[in-house]
N, C-alpha and C. Protein backbone atom coordinates (compact mmCIF):
# COMPACT_ATOMS: atom_id res chain seq x y z
N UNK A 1 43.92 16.33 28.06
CA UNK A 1 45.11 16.90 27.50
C UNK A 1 46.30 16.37 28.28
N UNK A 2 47.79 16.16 27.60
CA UNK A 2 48.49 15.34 28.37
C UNK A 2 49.85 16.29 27.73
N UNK A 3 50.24 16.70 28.83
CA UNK A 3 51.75 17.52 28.60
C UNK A 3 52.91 16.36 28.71
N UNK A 4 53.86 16.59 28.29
CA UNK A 4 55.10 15.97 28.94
C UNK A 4 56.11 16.77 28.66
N UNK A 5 56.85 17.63 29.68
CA UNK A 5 58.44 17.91 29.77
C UNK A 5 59.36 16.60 30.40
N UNK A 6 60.73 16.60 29.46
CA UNK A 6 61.60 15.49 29.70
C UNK A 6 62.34 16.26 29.45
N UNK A 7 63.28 17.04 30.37
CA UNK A 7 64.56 17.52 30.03
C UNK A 7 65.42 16.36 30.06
N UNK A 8 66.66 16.01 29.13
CA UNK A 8 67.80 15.41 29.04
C UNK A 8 68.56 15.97 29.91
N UNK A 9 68.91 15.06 31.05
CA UNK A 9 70.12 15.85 31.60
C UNK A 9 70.81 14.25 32.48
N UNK A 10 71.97 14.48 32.51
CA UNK A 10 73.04 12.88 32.57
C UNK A 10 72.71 13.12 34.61
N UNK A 11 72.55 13.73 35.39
CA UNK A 11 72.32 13.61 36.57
C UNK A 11 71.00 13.23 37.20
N UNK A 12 69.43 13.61 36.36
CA UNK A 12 68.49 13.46 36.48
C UNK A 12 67.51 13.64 35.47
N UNK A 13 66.64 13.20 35.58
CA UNK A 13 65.47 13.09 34.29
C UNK A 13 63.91 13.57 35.33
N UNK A 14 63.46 14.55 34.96
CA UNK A 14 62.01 15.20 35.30
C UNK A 14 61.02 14.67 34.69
N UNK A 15 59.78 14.53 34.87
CA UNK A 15 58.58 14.09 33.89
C UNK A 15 57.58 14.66 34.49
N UNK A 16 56.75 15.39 33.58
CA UNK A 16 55.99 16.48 33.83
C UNK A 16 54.35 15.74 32.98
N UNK A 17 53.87 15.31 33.72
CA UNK A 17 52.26 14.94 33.02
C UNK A 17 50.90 16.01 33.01
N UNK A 18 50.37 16.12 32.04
CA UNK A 18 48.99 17.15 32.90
C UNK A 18 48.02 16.62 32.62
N UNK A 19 46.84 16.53 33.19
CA UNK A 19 46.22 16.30 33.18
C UNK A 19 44.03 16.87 33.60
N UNK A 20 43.72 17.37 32.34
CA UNK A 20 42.49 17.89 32.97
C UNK A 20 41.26 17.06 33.66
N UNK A 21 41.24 17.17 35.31
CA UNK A 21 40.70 16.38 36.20
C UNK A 21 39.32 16.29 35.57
N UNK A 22 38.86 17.68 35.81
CA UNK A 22 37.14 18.08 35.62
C UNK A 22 37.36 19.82 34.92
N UNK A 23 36.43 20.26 34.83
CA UNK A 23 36.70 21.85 34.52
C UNK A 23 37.38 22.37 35.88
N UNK A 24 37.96 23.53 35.12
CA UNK A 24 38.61 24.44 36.11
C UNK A 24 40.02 23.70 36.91
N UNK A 25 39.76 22.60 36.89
CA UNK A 25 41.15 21.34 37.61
C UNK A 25 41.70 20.77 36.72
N UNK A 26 43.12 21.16 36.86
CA UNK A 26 44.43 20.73 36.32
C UNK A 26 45.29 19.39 37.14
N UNK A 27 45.76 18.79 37.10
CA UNK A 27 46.71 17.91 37.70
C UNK A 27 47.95 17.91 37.08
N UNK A 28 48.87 18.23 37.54
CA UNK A 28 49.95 17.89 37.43
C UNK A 28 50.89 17.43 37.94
N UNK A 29 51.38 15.83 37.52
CA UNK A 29 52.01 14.72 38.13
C UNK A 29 53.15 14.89 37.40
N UNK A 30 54.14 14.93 38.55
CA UNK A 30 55.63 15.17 38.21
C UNK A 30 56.55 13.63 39.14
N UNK A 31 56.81 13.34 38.57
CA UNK A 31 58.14 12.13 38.58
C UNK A 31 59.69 12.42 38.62
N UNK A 32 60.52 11.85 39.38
CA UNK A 32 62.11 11.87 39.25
C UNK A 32 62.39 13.05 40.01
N UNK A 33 63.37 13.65 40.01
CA UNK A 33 63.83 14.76 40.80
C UNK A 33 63.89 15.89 40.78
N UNK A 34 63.86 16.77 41.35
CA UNK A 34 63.62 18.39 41.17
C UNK A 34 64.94 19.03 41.92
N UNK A 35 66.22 19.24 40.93
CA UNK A 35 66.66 20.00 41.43
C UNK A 35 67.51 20.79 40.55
N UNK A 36 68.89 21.51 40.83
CA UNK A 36 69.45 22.54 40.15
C UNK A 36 69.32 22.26 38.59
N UNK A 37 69.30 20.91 38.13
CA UNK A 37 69.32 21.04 36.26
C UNK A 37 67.80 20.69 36.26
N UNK A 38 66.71 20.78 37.27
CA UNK A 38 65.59 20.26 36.26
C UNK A 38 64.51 21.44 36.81
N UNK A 39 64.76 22.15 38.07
CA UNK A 39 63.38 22.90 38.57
C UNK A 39 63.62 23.91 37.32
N UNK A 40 64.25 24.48 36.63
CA UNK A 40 63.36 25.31 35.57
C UNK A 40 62.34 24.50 34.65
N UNK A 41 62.80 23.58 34.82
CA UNK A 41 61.73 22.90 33.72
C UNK A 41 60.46 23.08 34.22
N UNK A 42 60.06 22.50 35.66
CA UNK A 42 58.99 22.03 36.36
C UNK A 42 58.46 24.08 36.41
N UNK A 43 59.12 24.82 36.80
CA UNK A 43 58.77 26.42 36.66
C UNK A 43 58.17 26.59 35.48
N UNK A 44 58.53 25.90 34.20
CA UNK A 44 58.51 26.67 32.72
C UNK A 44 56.96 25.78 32.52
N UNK A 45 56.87 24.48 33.20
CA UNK A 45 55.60 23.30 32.72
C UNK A 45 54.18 24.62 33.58
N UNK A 46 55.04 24.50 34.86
CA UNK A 46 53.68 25.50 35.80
C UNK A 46 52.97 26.20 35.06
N UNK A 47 54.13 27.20 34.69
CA UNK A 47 53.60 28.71 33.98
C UNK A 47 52.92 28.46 32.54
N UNK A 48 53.35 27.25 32.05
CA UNK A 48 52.86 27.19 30.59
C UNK A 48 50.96 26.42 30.82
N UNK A 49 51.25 25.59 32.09
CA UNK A 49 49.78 24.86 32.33
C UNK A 49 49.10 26.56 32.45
N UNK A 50 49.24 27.41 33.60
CA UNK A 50 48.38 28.70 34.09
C UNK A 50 48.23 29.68 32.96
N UNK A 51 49.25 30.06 31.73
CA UNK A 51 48.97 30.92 31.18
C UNK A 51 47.85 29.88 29.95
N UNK A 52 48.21 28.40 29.78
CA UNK A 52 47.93 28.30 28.30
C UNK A 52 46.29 27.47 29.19
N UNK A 53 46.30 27.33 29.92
CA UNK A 53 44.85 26.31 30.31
C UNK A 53 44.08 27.14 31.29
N UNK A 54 44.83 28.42 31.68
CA UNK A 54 43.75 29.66 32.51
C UNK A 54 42.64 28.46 33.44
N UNK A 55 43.52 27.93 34.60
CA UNK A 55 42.48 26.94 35.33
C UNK A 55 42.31 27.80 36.80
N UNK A 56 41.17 27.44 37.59
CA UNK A 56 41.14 27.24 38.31
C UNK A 56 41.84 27.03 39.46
N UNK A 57 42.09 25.64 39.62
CA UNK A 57 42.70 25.35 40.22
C UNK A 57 44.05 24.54 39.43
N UNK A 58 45.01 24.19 40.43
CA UNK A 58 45.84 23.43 40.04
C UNK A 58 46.65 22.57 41.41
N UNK A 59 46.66 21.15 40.66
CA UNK A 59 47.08 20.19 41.78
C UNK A 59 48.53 19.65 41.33
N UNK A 60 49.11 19.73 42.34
CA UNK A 60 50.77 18.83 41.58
C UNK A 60 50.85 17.82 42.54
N UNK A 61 50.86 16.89 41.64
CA UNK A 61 51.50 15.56 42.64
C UNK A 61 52.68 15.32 42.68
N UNK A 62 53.10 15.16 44.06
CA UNK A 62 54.40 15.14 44.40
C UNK A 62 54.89 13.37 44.47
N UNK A 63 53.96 12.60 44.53
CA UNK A 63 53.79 11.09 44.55
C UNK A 63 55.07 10.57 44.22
N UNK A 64 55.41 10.57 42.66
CA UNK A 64 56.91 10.05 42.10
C UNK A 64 57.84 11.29 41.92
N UNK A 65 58.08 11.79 43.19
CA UNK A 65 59.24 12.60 42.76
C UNK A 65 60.02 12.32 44.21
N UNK A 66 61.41 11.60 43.83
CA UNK A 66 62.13 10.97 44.72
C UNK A 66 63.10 12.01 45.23
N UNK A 67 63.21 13.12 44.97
CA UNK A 67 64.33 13.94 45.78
C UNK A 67 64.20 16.03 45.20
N UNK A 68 63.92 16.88 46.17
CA UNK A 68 63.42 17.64 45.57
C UNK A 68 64.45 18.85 46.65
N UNK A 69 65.26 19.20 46.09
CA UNK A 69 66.37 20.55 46.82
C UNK A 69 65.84 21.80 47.11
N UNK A 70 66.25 23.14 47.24
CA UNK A 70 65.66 24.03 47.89
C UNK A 70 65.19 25.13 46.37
N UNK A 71 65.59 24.32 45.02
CA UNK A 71 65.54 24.83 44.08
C UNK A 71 63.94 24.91 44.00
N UNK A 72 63.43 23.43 44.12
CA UNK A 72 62.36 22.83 43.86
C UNK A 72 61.31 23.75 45.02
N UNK A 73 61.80 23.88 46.23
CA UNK A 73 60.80 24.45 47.14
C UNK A 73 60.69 26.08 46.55
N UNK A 74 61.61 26.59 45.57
CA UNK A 74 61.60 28.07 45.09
C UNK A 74 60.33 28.28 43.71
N UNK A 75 60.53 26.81 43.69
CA UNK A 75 59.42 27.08 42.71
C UNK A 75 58.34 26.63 42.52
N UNK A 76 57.96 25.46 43.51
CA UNK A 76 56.63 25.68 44.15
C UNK A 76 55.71 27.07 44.83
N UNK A 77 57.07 27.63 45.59
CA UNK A 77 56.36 29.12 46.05
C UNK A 77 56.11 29.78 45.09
N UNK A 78 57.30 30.21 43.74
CA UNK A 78 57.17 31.22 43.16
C UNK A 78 55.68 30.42 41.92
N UNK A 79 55.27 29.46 41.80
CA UNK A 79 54.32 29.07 40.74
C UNK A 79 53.11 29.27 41.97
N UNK A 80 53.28 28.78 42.72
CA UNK A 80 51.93 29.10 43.89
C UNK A 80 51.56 31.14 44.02
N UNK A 81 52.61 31.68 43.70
CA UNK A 81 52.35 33.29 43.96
C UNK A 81 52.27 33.70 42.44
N UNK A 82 52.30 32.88 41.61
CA UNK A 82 51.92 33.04 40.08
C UNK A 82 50.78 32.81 40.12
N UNK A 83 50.28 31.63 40.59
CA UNK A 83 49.04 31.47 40.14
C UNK A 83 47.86 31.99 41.36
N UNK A 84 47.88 32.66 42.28
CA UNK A 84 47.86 33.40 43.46
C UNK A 84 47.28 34.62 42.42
N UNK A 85 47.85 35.22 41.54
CA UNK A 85 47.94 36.68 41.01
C UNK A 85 46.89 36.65 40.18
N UNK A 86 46.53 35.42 39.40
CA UNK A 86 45.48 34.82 38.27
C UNK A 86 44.33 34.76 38.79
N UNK A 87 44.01 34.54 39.85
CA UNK A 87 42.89 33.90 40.59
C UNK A 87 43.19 32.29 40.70
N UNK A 88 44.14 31.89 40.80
CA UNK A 88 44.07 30.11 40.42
C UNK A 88 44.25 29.93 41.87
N UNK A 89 44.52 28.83 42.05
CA UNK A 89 44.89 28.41 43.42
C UNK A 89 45.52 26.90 43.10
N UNK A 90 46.61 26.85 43.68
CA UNK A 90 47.52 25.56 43.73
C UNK A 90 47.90 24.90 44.87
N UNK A 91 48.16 23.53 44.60
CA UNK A 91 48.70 23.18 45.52
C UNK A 91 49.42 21.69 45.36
N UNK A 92 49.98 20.97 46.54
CA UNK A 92 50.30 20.40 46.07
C UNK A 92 49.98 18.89 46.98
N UNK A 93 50.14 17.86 46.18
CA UNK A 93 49.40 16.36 47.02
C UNK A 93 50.36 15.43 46.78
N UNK A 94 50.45 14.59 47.95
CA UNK A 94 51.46 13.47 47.91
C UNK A 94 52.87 13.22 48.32
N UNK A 95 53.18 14.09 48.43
CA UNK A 95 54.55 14.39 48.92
C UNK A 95 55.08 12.78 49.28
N UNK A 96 55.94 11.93 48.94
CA UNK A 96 57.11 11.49 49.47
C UNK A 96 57.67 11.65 51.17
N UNK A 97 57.88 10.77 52.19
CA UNK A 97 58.57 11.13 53.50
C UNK A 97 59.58 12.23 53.36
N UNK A 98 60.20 12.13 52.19
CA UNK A 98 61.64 12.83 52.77
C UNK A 98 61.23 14.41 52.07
N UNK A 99 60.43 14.55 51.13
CA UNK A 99 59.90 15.70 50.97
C UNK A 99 59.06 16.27 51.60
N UNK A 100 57.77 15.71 52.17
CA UNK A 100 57.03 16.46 53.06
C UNK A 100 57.71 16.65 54.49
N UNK A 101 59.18 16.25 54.66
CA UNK A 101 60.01 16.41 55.67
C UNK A 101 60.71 17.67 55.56
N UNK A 102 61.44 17.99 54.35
CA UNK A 102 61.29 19.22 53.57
C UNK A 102 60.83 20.12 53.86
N UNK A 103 59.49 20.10 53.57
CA UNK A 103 58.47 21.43 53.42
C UNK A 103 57.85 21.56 54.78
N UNK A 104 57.86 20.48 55.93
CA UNK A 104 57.91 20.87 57.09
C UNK A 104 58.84 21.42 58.04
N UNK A 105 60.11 20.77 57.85
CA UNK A 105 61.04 22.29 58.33
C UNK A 105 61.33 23.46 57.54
N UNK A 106 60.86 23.54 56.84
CA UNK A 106 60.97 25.06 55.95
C UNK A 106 59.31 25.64 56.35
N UNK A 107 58.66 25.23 56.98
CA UNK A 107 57.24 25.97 57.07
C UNK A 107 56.41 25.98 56.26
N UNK A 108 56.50 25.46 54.93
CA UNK A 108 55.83 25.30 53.79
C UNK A 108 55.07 24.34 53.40
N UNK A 109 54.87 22.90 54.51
CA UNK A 109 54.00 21.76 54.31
C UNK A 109 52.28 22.35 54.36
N UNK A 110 52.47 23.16 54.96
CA UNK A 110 50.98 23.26 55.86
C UNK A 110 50.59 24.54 54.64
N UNK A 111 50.92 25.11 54.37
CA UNK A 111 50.41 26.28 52.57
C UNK A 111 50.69 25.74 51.72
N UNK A 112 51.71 24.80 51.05
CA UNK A 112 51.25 24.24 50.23
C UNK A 112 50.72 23.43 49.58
N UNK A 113 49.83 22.35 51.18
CA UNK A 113 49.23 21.17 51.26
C UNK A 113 47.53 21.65 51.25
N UNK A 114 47.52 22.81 51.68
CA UNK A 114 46.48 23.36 52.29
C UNK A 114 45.23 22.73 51.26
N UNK A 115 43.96 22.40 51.39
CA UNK A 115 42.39 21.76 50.78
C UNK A 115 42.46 23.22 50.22
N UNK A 116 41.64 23.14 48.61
CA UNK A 116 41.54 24.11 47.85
C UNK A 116 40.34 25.22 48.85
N UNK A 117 40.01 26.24 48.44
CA UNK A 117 38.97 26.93 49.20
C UNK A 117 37.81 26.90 48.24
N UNK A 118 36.56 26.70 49.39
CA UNK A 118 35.37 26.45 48.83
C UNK A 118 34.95 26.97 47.52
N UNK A 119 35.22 28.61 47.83
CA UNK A 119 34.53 29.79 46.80
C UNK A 119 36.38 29.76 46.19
N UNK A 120 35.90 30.05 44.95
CA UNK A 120 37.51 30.42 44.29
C UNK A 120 37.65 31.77 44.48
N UNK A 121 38.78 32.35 44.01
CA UNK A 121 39.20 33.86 44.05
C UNK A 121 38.53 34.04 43.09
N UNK A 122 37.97 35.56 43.53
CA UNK A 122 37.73 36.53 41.96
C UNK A 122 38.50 37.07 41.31
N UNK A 123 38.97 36.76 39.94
CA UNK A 123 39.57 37.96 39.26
C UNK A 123 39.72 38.99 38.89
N UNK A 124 40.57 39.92 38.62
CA UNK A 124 40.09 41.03 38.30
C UNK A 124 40.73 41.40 37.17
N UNK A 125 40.99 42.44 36.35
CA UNK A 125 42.15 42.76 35.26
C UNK A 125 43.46 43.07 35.89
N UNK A 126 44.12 42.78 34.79
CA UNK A 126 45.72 42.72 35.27
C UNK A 126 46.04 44.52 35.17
N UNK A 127 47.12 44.44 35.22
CA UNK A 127 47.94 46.07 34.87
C UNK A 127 48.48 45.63 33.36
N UNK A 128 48.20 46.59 32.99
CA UNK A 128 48.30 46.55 31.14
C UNK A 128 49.66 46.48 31.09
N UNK A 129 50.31 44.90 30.23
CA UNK A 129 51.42 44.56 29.71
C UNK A 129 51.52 43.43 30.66
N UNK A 130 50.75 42.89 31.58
CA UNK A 130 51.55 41.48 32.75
C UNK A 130 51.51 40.43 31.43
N UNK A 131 52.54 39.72 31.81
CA UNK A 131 52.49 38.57 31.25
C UNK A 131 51.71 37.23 31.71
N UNK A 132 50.85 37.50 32.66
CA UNK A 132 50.33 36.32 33.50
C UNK A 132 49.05 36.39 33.60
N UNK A 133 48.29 37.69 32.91
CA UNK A 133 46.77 38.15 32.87
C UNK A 133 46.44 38.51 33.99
N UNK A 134 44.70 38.64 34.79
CA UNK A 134 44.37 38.94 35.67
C UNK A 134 45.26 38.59 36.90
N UNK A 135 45.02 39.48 38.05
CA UNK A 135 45.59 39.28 39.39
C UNK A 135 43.72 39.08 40.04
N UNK A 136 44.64 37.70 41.28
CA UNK A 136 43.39 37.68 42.22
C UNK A 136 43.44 39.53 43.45
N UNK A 137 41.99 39.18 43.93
CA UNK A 137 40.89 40.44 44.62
C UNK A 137 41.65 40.31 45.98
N UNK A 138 41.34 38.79 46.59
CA UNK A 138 41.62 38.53 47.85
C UNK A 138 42.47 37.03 47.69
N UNK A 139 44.06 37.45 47.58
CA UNK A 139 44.93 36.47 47.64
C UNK A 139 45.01 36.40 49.75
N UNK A 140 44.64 35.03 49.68
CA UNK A 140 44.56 34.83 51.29
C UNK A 140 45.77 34.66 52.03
N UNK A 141 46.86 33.66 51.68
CA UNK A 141 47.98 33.74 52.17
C UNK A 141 49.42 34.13 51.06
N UNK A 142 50.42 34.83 51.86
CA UNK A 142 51.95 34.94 50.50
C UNK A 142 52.56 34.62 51.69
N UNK A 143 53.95 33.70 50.96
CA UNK A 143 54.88 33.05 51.32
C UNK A 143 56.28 33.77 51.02
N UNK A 144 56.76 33.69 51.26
CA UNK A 144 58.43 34.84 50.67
C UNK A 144 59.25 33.37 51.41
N UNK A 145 60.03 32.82 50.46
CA UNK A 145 61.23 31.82 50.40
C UNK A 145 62.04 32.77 50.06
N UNK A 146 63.15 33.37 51.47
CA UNK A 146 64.20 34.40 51.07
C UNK A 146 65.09 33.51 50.81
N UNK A 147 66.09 32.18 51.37
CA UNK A 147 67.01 31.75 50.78
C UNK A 147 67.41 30.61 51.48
N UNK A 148 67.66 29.99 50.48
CA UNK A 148 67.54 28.31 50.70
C UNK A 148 68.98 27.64 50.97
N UNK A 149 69.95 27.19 51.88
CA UNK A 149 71.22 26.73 51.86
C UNK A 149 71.05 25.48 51.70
C-alpha cells in the first residue's frame, strides 16, 4: 500500500510514502521539510497510517527530510504517545546530521531512535468514544515536549 501526502505550499513541499514492510510493520518515508506549513500534514499522514492500518509497529524515515523545526519534534512526540495508547510502537530511522543534532539536544534522539521491543504491547479496550481505539497495558516510556523556541 503506498500513501502520498503533498501539501502545496510556496515555502516547502512534504512527501509522505507508506509503506507495508511485513505484517504488523508500517514504514513511513517522509522527504523535504517539516515545519510550521507542513508538520500538520506529517501529524494528519501518522494518525491516518495508526487509525486506518491498526499496525504494530511503525517506522518513519527521517533519511530525505532536509530541515525539521520544533514543530516537527511536536509531532513526532505527540504521534509516538498516539500510537503508545494503541499498543503500536514507533519510531523513527535515519535522521539527517542536522536533525539527529536536533533530537539530541532536545533529549529526544535516544526515545525516538530507540530498537522496537521484542514482545509488543498488549492492548486493551479503549474508554468508550476515543477516537484512536485501544490504549496500550504497559506503555514503557512518555515524553512531554512542553515548549519549543
Amino acid at each position: 500500500m503506498l500513501t502520498i501526502y503533498s501539501p502545496q505550499t510556496p515555502s516547502a513541499q512534504l512527501r509522505i510514502d507508506t509503506s507495508n514492510v511485513m505484517p504488523g510493520l508500517v514504514r513511513v518515508a517522509v522527504a523535504g521539510e517539516i515545519d510550521l506549513s507542513t508538520s500538520d500534514v506529517l501529524h494528519a499522514g501518522l494518525l491516518a497510517v495508526l487509525s486506518a492500518q491498526l499496525p504494530e509497529r511503525i517506522e518513519v524515515d527521517l533519511a530525505k527530510v532536509t530541515f525539521m523545526d520544533c514543530g516537527g519534534l511536536t509531532v513526532l512526540v505527540a504521534a509516538g504517545k498516539a500510537a503508545a495508547r494503541t499498543g503500536c510502537q514507533l519510531r523513527i530511522t535515519n535522521p539527517q546530521p542536522i536533525i539527529r543534532r536536533v533530537l539530541d539536544l532536545t533529549g529526544l534522539l535516544e526515545i525516538l531512535t530507540a530498537r522496537f521491543d521484542q514482545t509488543l504491547p498488549v492492548a486493551t479496550s479503549s474508554a468508550p468514544g476515543s477516537p484512536i481505539g485501544p490504549t496500550a497495558r504497559n506503555v514503557t516510556q512518555s515524553v512531554d515536549l512542553l515548549a519549543c523556541v
